[in-house]
PDB file of N, CA and C in Angstrom:
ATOM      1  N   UNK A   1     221.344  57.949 162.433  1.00  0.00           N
ATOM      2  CA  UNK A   1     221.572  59.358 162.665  1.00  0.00           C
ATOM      3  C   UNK A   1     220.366  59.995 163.372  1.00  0.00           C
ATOM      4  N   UNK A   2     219.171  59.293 162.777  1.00  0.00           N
ATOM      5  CA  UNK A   2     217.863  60.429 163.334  1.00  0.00           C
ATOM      6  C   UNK A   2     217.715  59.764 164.787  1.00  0.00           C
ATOM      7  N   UNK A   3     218.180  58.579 165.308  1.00  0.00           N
ATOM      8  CA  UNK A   3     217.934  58.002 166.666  1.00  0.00           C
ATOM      9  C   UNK A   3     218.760  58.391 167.498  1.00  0.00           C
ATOM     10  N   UNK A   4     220.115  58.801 166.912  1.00  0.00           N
ATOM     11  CA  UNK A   4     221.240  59.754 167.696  1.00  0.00           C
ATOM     12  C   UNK A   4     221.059  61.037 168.145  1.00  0.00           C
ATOM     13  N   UNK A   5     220.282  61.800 167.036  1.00  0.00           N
ATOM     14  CA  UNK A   5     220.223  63.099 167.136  1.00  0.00           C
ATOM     15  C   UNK A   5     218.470  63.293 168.138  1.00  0.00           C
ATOM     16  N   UNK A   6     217.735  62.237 168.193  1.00  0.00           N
ATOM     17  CA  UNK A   6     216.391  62.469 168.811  1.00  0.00           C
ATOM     18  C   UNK A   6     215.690  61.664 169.487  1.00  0.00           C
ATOM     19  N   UNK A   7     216.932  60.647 169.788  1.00  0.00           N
ATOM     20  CA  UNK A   7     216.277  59.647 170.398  1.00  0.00           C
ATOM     21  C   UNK A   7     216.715  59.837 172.356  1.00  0.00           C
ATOM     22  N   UNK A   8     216.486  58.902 173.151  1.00  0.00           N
ATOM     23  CA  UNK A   8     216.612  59.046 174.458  1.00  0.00           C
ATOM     24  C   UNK A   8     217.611  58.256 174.728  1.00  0.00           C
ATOM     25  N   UNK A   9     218.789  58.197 175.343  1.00  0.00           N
ATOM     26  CA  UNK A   9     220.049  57.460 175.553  1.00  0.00           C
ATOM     27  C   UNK A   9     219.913  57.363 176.965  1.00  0.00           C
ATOM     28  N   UNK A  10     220.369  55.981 177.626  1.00  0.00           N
ATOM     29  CA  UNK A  10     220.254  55.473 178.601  1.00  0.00           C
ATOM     30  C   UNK A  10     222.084  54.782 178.457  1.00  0.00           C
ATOM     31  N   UNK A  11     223.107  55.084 180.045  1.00  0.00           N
ATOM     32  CA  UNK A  11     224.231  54.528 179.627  1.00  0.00           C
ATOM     33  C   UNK A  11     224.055  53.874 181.308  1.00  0.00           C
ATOM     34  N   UNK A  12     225.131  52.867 181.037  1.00  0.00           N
ATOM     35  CA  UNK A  12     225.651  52.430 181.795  1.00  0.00           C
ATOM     36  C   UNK A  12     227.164  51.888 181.136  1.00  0.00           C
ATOM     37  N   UNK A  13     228.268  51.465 182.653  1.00  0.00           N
ATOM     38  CA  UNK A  13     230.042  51.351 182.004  1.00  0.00           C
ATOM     39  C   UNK A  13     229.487  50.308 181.106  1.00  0.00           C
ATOM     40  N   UNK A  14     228.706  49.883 180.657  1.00  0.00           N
ATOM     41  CA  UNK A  14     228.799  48.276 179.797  1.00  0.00           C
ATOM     42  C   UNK A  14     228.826  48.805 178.367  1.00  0.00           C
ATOM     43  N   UNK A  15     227.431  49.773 178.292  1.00  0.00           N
ATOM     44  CA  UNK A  15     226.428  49.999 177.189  1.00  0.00           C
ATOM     45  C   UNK A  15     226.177  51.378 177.152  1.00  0.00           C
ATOM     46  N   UNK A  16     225.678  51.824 176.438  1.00  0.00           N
ATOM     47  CA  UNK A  16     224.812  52.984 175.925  1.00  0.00           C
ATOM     48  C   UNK A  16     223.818  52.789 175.138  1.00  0.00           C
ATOM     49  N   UNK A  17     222.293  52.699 175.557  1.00  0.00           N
ATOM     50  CA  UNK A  17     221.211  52.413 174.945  1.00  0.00           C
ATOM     51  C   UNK A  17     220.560  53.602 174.561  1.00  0.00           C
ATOM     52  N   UNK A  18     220.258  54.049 173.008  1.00  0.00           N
ATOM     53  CA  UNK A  18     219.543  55.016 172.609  1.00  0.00           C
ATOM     54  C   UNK A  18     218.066  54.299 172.064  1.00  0.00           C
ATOM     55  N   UNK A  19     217.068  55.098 172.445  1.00  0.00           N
ATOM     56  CA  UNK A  19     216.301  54.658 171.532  1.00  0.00           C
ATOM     57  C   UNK A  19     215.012  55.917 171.453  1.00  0.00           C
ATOM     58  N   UNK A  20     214.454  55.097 169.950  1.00  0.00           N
ATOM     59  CA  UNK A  20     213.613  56.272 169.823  1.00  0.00           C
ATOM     60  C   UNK A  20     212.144  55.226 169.408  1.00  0.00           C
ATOM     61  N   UNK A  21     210.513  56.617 169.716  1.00  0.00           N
ATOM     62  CA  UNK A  21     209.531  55.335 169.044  1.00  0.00           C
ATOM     63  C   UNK A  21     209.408  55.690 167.517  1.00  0.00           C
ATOM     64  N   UNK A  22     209.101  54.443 166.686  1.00  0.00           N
ATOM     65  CA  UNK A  22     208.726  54.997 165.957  1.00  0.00           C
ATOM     66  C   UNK A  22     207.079  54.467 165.239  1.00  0.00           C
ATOM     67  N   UNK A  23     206.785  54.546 164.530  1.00  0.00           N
ATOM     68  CA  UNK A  23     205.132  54.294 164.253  1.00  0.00           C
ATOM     69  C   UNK A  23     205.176  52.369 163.348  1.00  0.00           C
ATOM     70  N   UNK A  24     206.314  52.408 162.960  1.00  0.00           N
ATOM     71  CA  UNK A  24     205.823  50.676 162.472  1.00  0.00           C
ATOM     72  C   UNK A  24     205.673  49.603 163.662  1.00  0.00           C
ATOM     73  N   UNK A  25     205.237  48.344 163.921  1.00  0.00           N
ATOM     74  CA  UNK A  25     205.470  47.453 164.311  1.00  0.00           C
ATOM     75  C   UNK A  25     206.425  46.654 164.519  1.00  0.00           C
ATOM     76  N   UNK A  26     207.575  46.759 164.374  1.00  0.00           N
ATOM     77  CA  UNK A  26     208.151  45.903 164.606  1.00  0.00           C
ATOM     78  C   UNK A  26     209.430  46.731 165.408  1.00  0.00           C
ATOM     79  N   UNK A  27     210.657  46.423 166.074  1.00  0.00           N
ATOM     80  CA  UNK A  27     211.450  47.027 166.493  1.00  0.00           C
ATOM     81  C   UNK A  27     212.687  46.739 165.953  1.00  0.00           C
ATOM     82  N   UNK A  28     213.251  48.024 165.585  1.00  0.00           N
ATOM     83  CA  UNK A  28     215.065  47.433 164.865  1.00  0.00           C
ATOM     84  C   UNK A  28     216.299  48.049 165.454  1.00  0.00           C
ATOM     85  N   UNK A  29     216.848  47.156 165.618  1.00  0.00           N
ATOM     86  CA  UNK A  29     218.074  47.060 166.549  1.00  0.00           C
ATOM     87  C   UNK A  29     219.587  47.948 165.398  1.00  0.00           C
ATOM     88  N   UNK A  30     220.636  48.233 166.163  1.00  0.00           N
ATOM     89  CA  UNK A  30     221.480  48.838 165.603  1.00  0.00           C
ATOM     90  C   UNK A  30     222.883  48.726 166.482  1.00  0.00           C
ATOM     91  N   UNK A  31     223.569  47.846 166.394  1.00  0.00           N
ATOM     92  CA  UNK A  31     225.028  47.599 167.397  1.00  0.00           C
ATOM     93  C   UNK A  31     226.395  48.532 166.903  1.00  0.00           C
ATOM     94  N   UNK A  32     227.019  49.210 167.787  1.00  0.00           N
ATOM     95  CA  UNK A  32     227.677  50.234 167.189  1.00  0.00           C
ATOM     96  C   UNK A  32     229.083  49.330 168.383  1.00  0.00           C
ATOM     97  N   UNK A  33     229.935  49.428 167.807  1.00  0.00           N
ATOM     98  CA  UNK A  33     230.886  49.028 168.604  1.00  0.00           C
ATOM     99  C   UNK A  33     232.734  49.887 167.736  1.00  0.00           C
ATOM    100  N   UNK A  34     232.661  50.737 168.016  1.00  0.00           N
ATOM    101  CA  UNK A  34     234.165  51.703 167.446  1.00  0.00           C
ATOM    102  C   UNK A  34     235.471  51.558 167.996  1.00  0.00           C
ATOM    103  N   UNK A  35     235.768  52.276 167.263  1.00  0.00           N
ATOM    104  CA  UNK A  35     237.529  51.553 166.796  1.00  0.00           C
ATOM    105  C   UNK A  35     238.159  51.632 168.300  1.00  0.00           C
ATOM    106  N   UNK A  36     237.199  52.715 169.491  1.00  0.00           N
ATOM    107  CA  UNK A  36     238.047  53.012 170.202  1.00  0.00           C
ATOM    108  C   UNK A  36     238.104  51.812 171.426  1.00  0.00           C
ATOM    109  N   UNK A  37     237.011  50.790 170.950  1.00  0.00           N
ATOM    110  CA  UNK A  37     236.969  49.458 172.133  1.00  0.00           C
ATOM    111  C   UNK A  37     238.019  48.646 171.718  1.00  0.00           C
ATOM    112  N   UNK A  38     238.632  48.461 170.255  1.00  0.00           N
ATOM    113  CA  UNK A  38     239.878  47.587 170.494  1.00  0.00           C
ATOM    114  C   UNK A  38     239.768  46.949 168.860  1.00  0.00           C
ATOM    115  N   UNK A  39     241.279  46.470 168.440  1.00  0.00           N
ATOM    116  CA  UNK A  39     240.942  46.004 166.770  1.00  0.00           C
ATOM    117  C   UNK A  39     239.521  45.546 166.487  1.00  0.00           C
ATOM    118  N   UNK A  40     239.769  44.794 165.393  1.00  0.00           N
ATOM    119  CA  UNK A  40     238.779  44.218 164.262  1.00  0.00           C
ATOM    120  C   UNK A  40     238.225  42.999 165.245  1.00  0.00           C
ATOM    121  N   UNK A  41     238.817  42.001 165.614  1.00  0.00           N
ATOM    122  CA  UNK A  41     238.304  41.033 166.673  1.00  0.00           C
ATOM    123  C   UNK A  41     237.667  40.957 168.363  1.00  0.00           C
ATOM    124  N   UNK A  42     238.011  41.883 168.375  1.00  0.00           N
ATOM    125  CA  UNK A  42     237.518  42.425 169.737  1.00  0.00           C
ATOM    126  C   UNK A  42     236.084  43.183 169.728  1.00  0.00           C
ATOM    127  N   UNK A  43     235.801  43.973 168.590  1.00  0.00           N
ATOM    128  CA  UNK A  43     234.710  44.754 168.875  1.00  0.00           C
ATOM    129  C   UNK A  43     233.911  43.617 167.913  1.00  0.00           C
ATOM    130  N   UNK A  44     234.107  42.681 166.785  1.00  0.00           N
ATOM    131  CA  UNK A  44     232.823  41.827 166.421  1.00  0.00           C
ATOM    132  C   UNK A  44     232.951  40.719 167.475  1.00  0.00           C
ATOM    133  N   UNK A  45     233.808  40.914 168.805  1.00  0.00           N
ATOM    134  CA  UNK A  45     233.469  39.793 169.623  1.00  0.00           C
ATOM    135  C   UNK A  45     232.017  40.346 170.492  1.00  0.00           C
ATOM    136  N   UNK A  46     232.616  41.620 170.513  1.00  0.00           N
ATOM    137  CA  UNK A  46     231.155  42.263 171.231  1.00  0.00           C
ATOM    138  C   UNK A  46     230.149  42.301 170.972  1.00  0.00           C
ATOM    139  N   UNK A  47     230.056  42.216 169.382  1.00  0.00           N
ATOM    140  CA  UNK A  47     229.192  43.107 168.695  1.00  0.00           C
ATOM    141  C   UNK A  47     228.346  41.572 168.723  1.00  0.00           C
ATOM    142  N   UNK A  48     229.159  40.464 168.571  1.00  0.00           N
ATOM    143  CA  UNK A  48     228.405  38.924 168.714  1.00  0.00           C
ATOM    144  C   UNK A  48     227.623  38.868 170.173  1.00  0.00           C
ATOM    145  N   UNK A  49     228.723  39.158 170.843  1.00  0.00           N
ATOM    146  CA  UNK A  49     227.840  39.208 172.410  1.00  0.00           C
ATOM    147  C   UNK A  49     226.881  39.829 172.851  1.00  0.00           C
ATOM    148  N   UNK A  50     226.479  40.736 172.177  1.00  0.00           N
ATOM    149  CA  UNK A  50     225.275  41.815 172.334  1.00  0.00           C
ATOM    150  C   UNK A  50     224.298  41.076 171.186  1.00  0.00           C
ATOM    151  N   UNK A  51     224.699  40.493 170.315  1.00  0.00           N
ATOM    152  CA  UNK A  51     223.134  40.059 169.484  1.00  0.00           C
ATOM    153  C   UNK A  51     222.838  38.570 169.758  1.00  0.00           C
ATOM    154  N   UNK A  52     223.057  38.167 170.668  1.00  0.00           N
ATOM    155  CA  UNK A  52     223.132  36.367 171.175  1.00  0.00           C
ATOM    156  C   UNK A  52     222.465  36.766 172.695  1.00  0.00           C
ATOM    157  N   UNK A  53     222.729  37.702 173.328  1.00  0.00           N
ATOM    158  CA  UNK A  53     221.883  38.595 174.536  1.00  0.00           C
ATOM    159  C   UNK A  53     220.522  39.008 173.944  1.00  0.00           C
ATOM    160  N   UNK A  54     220.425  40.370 172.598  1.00  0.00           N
ATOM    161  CA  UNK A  54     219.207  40.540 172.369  1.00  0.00           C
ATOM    162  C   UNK A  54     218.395  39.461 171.792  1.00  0.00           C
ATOM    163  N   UNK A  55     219.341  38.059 171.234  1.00  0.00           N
ATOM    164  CA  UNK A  55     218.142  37.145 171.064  1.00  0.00           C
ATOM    165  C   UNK A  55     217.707  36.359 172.155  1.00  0.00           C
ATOM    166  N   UNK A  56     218.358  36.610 173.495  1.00  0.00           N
ATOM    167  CA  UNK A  56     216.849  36.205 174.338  1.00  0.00           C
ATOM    168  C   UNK A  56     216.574  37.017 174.861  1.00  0.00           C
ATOM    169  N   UNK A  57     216.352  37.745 174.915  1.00  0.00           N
ATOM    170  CA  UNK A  57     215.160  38.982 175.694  1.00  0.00           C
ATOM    171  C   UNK A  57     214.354  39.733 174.183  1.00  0.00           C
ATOM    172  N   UNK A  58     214.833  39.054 173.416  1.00  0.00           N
ATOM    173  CA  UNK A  58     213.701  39.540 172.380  1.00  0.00           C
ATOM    174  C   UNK A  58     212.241  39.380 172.972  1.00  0.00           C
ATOM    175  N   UNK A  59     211.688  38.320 172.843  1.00  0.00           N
ATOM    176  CA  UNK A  59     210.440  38.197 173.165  1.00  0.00           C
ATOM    177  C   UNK A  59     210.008  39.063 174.356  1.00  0.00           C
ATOM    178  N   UNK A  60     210.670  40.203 174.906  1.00  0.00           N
ATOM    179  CA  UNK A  60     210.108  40.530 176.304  1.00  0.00           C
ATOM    180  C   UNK A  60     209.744  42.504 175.642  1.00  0.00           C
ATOM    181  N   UNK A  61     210.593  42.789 174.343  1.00  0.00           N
ATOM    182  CA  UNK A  61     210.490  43.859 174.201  1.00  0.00           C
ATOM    183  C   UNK A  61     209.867  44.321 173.416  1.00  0.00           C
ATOM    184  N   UNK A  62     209.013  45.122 173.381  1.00  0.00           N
ATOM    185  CA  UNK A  62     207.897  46.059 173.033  1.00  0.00           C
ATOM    186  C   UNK A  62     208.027  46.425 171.556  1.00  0.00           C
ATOM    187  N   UNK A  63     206.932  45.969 170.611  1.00  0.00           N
ATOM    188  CA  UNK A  63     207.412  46.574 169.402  1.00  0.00           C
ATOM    189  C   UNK A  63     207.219  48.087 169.308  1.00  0.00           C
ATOM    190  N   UNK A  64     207.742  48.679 168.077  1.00  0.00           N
ATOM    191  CA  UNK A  64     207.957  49.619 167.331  1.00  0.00           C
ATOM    192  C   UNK A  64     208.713  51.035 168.168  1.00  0.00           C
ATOM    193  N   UNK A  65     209.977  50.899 168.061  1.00  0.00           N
ATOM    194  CA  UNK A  65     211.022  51.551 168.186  1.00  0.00           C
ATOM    195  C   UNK A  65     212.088  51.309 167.489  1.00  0.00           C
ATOM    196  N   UNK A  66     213.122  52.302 167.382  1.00  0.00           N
ATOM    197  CA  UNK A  66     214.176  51.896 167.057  1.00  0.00           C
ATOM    198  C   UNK A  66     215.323  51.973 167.987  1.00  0.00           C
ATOM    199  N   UNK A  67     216.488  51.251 167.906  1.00  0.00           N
ATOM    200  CA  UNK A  67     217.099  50.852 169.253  1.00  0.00           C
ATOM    201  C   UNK A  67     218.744  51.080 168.693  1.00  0.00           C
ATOM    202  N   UNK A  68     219.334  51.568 169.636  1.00  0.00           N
ATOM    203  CA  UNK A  68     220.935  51.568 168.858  1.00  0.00           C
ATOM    204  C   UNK A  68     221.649  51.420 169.998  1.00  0.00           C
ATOM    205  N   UNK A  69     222.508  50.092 170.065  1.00  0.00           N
ATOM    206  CA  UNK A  69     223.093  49.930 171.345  1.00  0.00           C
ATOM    207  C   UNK A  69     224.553  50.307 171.254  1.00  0.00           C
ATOM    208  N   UNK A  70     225.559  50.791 171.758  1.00  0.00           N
ATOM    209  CA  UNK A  70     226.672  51.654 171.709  1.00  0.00           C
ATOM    210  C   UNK A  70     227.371  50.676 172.767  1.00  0.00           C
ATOM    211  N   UNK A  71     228.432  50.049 172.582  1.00  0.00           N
ATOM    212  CA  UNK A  71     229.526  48.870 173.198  1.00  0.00           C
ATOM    213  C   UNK A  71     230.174  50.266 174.067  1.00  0.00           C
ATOM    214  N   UNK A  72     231.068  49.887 174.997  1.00  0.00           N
ATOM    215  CA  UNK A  72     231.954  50.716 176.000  1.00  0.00           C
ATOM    216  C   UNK A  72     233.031  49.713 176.028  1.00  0.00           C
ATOM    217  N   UNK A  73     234.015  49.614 176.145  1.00  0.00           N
ATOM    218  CA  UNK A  73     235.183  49.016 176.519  1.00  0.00           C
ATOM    219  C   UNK A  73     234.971  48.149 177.458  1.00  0.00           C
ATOM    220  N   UNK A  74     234.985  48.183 178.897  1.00  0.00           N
ATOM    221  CA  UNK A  74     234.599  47.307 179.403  1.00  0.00           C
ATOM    222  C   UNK A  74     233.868  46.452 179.324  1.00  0.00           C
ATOM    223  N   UNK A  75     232.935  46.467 178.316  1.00  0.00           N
ATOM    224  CA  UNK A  75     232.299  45.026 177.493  1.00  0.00           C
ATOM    225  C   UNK A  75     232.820  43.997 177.499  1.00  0.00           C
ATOM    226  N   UNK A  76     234.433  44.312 177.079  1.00  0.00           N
ATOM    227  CA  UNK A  76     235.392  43.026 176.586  1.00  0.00           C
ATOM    228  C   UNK A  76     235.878  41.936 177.545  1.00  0.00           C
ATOM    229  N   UNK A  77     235.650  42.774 179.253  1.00  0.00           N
ATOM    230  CA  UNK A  77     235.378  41.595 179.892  1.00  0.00           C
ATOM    231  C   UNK A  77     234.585  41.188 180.372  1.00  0.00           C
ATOM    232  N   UNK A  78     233.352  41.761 180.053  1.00  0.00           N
ATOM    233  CA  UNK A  78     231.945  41.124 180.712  1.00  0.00           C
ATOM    234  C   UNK A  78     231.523  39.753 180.300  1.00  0.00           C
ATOM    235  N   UNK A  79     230.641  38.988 181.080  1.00  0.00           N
ATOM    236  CA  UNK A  79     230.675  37.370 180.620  1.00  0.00           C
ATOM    237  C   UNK A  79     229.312  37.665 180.246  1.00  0.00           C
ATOM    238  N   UNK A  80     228.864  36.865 179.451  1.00  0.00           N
ATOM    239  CA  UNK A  80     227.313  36.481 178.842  1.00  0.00           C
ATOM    240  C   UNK A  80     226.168  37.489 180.130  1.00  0.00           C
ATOM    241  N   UNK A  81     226.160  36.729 181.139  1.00  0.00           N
ATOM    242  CA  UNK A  81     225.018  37.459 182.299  1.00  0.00           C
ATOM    243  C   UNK A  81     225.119  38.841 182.267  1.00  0.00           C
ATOM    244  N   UNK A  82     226.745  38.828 182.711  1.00  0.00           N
ATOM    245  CA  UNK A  82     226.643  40.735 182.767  1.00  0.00           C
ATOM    246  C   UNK A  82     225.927  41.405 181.763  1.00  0.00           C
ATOM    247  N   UNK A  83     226.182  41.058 180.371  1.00  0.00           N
ATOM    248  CA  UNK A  83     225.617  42.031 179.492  1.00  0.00           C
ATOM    249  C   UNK A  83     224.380  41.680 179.418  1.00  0.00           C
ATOM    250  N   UNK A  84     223.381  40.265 179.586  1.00  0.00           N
ATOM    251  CA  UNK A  84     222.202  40.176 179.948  1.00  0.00           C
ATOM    252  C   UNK A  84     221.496  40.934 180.935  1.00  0.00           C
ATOM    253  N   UNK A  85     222.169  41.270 181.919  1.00  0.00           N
ATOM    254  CA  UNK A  85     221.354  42.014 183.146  1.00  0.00           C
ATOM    255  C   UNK A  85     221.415  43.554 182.815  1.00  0.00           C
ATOM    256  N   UNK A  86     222.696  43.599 181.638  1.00  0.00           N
ATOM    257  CA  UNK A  86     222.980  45.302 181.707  1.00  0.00           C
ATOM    258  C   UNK A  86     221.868  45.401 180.678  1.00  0.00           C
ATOM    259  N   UNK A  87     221.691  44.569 179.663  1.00  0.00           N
ATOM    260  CA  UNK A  87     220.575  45.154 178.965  1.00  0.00           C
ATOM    261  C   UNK A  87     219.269  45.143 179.305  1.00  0.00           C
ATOM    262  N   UNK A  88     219.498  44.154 179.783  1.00  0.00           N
ATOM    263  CA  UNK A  88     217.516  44.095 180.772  1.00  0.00           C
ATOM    264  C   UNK A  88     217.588  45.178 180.937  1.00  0.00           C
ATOM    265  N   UNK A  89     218.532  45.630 182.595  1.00  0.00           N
ATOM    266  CA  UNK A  89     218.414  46.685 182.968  1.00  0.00           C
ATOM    267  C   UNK A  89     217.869  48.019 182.184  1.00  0.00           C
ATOM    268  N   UNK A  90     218.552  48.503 181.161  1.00  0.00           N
ATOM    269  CA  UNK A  90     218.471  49.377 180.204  1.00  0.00           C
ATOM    270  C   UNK A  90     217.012  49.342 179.830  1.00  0.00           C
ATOM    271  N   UNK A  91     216.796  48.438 179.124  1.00  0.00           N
ATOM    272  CA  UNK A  91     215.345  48.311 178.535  1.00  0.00           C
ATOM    273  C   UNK A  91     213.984  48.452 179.423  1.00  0.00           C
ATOM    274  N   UNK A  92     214.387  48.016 180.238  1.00  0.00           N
ATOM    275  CA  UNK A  92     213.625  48.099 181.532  1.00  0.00           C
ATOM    276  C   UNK A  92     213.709  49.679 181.796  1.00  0.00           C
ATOM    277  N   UNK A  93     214.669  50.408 182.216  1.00  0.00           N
ATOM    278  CA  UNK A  93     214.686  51.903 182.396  1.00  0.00           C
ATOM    279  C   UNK A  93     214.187  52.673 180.940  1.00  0.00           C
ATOM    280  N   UNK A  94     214.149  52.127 179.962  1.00  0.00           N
ATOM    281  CA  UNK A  94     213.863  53.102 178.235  1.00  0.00           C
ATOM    282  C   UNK A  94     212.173  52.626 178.331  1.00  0.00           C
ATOM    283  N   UNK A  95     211.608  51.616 179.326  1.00  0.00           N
ATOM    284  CA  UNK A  95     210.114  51.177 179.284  1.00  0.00           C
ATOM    285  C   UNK A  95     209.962  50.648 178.009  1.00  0.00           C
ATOM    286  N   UNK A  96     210.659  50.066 177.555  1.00  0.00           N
ATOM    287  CA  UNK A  96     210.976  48.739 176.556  1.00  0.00           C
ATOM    288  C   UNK A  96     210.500  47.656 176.363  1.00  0.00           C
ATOM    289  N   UNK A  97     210.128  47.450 178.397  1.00  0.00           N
ATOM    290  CA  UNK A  97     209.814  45.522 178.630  1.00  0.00           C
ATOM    291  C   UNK A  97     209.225  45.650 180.028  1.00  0.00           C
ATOM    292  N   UNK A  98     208.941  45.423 179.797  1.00  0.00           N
ATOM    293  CA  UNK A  98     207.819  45.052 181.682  1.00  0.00           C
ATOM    294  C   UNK A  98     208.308  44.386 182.594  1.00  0.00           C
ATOM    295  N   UNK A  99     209.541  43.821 182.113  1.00  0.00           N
ATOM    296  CA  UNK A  99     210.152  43.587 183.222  1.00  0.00           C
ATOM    297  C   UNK A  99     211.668  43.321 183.361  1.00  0.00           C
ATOM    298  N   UNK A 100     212.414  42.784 184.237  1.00  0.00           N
ATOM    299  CA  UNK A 100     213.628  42.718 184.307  1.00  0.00           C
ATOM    300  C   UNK A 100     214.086  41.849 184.458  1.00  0.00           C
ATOM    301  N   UNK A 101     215.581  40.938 184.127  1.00  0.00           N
ATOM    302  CA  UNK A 101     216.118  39.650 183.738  1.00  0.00           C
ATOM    303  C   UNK A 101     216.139  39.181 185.321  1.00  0.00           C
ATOM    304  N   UNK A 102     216.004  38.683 185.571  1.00  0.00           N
ATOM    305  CA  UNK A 102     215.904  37.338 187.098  1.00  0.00           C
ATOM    306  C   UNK A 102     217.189  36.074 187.039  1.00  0.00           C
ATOM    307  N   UNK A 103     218.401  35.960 187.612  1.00  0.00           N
ATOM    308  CA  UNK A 103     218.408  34.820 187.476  1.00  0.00           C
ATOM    309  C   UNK A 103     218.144  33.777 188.070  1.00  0.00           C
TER     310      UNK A 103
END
């Protein structure tokens, strides 16, 4: 709620990246994927595809923030890369990571 209401949101059709800083070390993630992307199997397909993405670009992002990534519909046909580059991208624009996914 407090990263919704005060944090900085970055969208693109894939994603919607909010995030806010906060003072601990470490950074925590938050996958929001709603009823309105599609049943029960469809949005934990996303919600899988977005945390199998943030585990490799983990190592590139900056601790202590908190992060809440927001699914869009068109997720459901994006393949592995797309949502890799959409989140680079993102993180890269929130100054998250120093740099951006290459393939």
């Amino acid at each position: 709620m407090r990263v919704r209401r005060f944090g900085r949101s970055y969208a693109h059709p894939l994603i919607v990246l909010v995030a806010l800083p906060m003072s601990a070390n470490n950074t925590r993630f938050g996958i929001i994927a709603g009823r309105s992307l599609g049943n029960a199997v469809q949005r934990n397909h996303a919600k899988r595809m977005v945390r199998e993405t943030l585990r490799t670009l983990l190592p590139s992002i900056k601790p202590g923030w908190d992060v809440i990534i927001i699914c869009r519909r068109p997720i459901l046909e994006a393949n592995f890369t797309q949502i890799q580059e959409t989140l680079s991208k993102l993180f890269f624009k929130a100054e998250l990571t120093d740099r951006t996914y290459s393939s």
